[in-house]
Protein backbone atom coordinates (compact mmCIF):
# COMPACT_ATOMS: atom_id res chain seq x y z
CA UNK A 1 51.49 -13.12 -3.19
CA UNK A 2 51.02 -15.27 -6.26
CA UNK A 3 49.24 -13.31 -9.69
CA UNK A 4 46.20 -15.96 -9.46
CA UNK A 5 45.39 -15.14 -5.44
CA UNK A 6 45.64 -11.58 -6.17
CA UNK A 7 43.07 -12.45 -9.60
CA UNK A 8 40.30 -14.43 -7.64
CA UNK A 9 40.14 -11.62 -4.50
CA UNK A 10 39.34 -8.87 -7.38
CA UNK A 11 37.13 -10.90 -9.01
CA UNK A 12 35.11 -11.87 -5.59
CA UNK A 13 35.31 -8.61 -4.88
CA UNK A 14 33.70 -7.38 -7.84
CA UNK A 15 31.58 -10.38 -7.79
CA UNK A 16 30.48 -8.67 -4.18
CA UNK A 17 29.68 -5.16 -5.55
CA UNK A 18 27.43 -6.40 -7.76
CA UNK A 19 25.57 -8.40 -6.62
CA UNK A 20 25.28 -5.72 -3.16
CA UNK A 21 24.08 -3.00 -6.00
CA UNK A 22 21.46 -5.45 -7.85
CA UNK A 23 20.20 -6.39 -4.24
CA UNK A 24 19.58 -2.95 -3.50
CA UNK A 25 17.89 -2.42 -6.72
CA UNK A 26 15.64 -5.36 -6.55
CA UNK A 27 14.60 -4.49 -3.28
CA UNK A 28 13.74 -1.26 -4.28
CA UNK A 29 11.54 -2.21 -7.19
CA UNK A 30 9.87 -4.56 -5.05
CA UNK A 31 9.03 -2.14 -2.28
CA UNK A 32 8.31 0.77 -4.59
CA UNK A 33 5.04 -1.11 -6.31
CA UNK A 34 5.84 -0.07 -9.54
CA UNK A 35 6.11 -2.04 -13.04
CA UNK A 36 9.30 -3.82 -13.25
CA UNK A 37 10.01 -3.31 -17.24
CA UNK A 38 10.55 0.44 -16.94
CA UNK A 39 13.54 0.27 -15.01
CA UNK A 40 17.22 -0.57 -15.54
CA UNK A 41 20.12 -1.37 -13.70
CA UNK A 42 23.41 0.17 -14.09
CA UNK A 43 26.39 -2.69 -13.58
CA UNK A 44 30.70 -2.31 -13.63
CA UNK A 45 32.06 -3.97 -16.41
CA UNK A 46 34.69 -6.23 -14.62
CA UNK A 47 37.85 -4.90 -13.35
CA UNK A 48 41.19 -5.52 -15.73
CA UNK A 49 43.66 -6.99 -13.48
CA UNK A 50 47.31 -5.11 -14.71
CA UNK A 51 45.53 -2.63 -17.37
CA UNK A 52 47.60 0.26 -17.64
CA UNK A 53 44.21 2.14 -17.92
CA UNK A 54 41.99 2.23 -15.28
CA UNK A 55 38.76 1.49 -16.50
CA UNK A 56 36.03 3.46 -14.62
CA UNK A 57 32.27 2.33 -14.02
CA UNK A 58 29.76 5.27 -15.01
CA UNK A 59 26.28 5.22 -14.23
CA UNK A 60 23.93 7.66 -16.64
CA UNK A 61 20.14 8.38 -15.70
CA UNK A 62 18.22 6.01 -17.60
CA UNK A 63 15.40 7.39 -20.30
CA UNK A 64 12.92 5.34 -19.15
CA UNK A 65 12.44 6.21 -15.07
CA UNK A 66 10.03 8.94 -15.43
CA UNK A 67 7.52 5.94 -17.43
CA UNK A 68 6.06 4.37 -14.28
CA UNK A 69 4.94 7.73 -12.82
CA UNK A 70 3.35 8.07 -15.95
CA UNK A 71 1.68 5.12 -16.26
CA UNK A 72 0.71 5.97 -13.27
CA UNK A 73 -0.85 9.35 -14.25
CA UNK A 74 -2.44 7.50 -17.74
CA UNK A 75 -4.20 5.00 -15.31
CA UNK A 76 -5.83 7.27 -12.52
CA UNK A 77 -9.68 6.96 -13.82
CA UNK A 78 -12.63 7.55 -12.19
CA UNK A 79 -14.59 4.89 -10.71
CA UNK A 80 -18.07 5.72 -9.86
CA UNK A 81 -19.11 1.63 -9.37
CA UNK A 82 -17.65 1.11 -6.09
CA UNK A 83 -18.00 -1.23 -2.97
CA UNK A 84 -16.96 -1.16 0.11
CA UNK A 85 -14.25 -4.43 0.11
CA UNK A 86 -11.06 -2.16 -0.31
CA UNK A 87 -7.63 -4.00 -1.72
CA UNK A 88 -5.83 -2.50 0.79
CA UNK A 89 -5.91 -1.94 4.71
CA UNK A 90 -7.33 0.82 6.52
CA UNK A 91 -3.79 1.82 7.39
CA UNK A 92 -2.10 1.49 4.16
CA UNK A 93 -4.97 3.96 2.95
CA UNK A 94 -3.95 6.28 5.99
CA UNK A 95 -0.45 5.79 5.22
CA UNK A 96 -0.82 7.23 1.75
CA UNK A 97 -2.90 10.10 2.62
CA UNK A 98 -0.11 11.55 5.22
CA UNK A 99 2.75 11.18 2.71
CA UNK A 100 0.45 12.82 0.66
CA UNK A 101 -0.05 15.44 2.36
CA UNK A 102 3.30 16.02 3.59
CA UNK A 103 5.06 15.91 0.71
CA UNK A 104 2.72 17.73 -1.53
CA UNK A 105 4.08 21.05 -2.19
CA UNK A 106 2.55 24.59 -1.30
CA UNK A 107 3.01 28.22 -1.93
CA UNK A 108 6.25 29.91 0.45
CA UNK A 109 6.08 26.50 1.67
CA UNK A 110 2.78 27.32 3.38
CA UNK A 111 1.30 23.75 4.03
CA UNK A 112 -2.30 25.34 4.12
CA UNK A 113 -3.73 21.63 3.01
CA UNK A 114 -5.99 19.69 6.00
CA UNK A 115 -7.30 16.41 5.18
CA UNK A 116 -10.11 14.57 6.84
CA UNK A 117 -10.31 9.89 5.92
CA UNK A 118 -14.02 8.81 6.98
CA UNK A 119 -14.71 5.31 6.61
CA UNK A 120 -17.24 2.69 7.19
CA UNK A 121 -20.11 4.08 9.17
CA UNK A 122 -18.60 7.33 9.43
CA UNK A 123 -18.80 7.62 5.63
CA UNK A 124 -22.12 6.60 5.12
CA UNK A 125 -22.93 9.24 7.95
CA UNK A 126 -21.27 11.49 5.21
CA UNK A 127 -23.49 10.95 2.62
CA UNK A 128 -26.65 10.68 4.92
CA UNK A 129 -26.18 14.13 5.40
CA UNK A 130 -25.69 15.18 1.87
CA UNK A 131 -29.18 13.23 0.63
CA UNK A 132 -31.20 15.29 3.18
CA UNK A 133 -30.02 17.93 2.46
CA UNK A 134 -30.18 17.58 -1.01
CA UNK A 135 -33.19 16.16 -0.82
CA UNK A 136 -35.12 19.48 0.20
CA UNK A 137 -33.28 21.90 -2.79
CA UNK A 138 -33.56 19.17 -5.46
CA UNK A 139 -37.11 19.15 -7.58
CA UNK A 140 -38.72 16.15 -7.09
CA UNK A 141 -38.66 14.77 -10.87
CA UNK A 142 -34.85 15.08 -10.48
CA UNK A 143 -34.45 13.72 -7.37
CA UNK A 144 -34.31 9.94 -8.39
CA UNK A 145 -31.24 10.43 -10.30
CA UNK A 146 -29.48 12.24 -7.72
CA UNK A 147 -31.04 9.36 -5.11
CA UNK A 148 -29.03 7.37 -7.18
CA UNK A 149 -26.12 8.89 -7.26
CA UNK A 150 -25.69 9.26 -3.19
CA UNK A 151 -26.53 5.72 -2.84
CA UNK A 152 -23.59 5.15 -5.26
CA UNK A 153 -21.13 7.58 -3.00
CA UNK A 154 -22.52 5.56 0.05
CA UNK A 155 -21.88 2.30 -1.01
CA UNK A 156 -18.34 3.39 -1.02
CA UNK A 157 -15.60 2.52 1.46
CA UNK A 158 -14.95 5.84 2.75
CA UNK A 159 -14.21 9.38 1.59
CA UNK A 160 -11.33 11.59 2.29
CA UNK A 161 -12.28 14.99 2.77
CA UNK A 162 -9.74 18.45 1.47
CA UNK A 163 -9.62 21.43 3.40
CA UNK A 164 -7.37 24.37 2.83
CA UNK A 165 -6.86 26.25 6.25
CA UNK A 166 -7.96 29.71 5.77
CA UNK A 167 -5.61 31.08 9.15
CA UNK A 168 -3.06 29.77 7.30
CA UNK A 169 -3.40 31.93 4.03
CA UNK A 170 -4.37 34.89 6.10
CA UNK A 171 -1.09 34.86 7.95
CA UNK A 172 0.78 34.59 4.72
CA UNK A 173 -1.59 37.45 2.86
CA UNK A 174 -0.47 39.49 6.24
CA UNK A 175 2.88 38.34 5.98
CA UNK A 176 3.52 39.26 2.34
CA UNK A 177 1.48 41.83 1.01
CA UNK A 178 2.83 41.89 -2.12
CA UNK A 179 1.29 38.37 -3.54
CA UNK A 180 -2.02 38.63 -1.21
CA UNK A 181 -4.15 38.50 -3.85
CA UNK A 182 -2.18 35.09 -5.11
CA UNK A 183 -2.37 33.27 -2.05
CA UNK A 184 -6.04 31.71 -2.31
CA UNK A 185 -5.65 30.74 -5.51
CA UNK A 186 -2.02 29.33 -4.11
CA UNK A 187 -3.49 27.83 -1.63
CA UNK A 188 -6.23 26.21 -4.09
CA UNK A 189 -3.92 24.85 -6.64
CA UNK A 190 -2.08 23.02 -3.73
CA UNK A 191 -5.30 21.58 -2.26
CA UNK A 192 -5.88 20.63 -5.89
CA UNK A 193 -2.14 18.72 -6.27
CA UNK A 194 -3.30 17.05 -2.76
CA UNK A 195 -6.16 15.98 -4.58
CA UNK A 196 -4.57 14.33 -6.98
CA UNK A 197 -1.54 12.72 -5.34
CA UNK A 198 -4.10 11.20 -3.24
CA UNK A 199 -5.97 9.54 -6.43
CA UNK A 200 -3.16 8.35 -8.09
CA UNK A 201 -1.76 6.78 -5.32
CA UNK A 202 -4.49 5.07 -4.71
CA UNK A 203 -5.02 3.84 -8.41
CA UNK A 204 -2.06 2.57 -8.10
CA UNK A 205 -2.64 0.07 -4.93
CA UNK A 206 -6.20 -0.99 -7.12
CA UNK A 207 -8.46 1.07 -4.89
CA UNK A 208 -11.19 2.69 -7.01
CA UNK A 209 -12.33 6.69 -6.71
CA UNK A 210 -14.42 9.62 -7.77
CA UNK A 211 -13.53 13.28 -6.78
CA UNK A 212 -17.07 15.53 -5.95
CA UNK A 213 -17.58 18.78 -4.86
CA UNK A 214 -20.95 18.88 -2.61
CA UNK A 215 -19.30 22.36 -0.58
CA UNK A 216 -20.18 24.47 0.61
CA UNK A 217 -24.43 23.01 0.75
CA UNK A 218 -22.62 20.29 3.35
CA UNK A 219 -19.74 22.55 5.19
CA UNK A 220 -22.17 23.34 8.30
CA UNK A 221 -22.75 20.33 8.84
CA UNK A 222 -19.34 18.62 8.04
CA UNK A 223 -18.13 21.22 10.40
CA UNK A 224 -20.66 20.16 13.56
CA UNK A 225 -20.64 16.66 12.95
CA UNK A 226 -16.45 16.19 12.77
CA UNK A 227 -15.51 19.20 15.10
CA UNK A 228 -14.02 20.54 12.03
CA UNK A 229 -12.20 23.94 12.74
CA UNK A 230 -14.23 27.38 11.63
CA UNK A 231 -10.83 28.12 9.82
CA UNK A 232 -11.12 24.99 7.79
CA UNK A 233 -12.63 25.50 4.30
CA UNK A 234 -13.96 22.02 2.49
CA UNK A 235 -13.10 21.95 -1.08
CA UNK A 236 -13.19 18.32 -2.35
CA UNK A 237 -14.67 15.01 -1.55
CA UNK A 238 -12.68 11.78 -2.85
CA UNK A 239 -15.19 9.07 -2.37
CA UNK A 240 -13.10 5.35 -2.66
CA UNK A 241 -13.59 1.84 -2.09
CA UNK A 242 -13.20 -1.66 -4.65
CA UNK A 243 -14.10 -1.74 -7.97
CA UNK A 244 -17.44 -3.08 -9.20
CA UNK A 245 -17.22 -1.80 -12.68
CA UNK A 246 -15.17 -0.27 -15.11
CA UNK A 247 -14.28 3.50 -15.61
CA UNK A 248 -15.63 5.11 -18.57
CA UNK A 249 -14.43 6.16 -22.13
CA UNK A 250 -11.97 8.72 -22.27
CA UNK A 251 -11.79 11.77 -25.03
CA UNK A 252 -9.18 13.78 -25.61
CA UNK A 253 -8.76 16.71 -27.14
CA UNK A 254 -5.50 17.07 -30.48
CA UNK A 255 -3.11 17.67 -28.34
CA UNK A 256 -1.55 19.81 -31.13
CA UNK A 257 -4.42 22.46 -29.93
CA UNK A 258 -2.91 22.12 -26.53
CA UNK A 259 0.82 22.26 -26.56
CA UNK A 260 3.18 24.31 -27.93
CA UNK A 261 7.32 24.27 -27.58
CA UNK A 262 9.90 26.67 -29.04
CA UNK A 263 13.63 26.15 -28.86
CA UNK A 264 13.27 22.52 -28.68
């Protein structure tokens, strides 16, 4: 075989391989929704045809693929302006709360987290019940501004609603006696990540949200009107739908006062 045959297969073939590995990069920056800038992709330098030394093609981890998660993280705001013409499908929205909760992580791998998605009329059923029975604890000269502010929930798209099974952390109390004082507040902090993974995800497919906490005054009759189990506990309510305004200013506190590091 002649030098210049055995030249053009290497280069095709290396021609080949990368283009096969930028394909499957592409594709996954397209599918994953994230902001293309804050990746790179790792190429072969070409092969040396008759090098002595075989040049190998080493890929490192690049420095920037933890920055979309957290612009992701900087960008999750709460929206209390909200309508009820979502961005996104009903079933994308389902779609991300079930990854969420399956791949949010839990104490002894517990999975104690149960997750209720109203929407439409089923929502503003939600927050129907909530005004009445707000509307018989709260003093009348406060009631307009809390009238306001379940009108604002109502107008809303839907709401997804965070349990933490209670069986569940029994059986693991039971089960290991040793950290049974731990698990509720186990079980809380993962209910909590749920929360959250749920929020940001949604941020980041332009759906707007607020996180309230009207337990347990609505629990009863949460519990009647859903067929929620008795083992169920409601600790969150992420009320969502489009934007209609912006979300606020943010403060922050010196993060100096808030972060410390030794043997960096």
């Amino acid at each position: 075989m002649r030098p210049h045959i055995v030249t053009s297969a290497v280069f095709s073939l290396s021609r080949l391989t990368s283009t096969s590995a930028t394909t499957r990069a592409t594709k996954a920056l397209i599918t994953s929704n994230l902001p293309l800038k804050a990746f790179t992709v790792a190429t072969c330098p070409p092969l040396r045809l008759f090098s002595s030394t075989a040049s190998q093609c080493t890929s490192k981890p690049s420095t920037t693929m933890a920055t979309p998660i957290l612009d992701l993280v900087k960008s999750r705001r709460t929206y209390y302006v909200l309508n009820k013409e979502l961005p996104i499908s009903k079933d994308r929205v389902q779609e991300i709360v079930k990854e969420s909760l399956l791949h949010t992580p839990s104490s002894f791998n517990s999975q104690s987290n149960r997750i209720v998605v109203l929407f439409g009329a089923e929502h503003d059923k939600l927050w129907g019940i909530a005004t009445d029975i707000l509307k018989a604890i709260v003093p009348e000269d406060a009631w307009e501004h809390t009238a306001q502010r379940m009108n604002g929930f109502k107008a809303a798209a839907g709401t997804v609603l965070f349990f933490e099974d209670q069986k569940v952390v029994d059986t693991m109390q039971e089960k290991f006696a040793l950290y049974a004082d731990k698990f509720p507040i186990w079980a809380q902090q993962s209910d909590a990540m749920a929360q959250y993974v749920v929020w940001t995800a949604l941020t980041a497919e332009g759906v707007g949200a607020n996180l309230q906490h009207y337990n347990p005054l609505v629990d009863a009759k949460v519990a009647s009107e859903w067929g929620i189990p008795d083992n169920w506990k409601l600790n969150a309510q992420l009320v969502f739908g489009g934007r209609s305004g912006e979300a606020g200013p943010k403060d922050f506190q010196p993060i100096e006062e808030r972060y410390k590091v030794f043997g960096a």
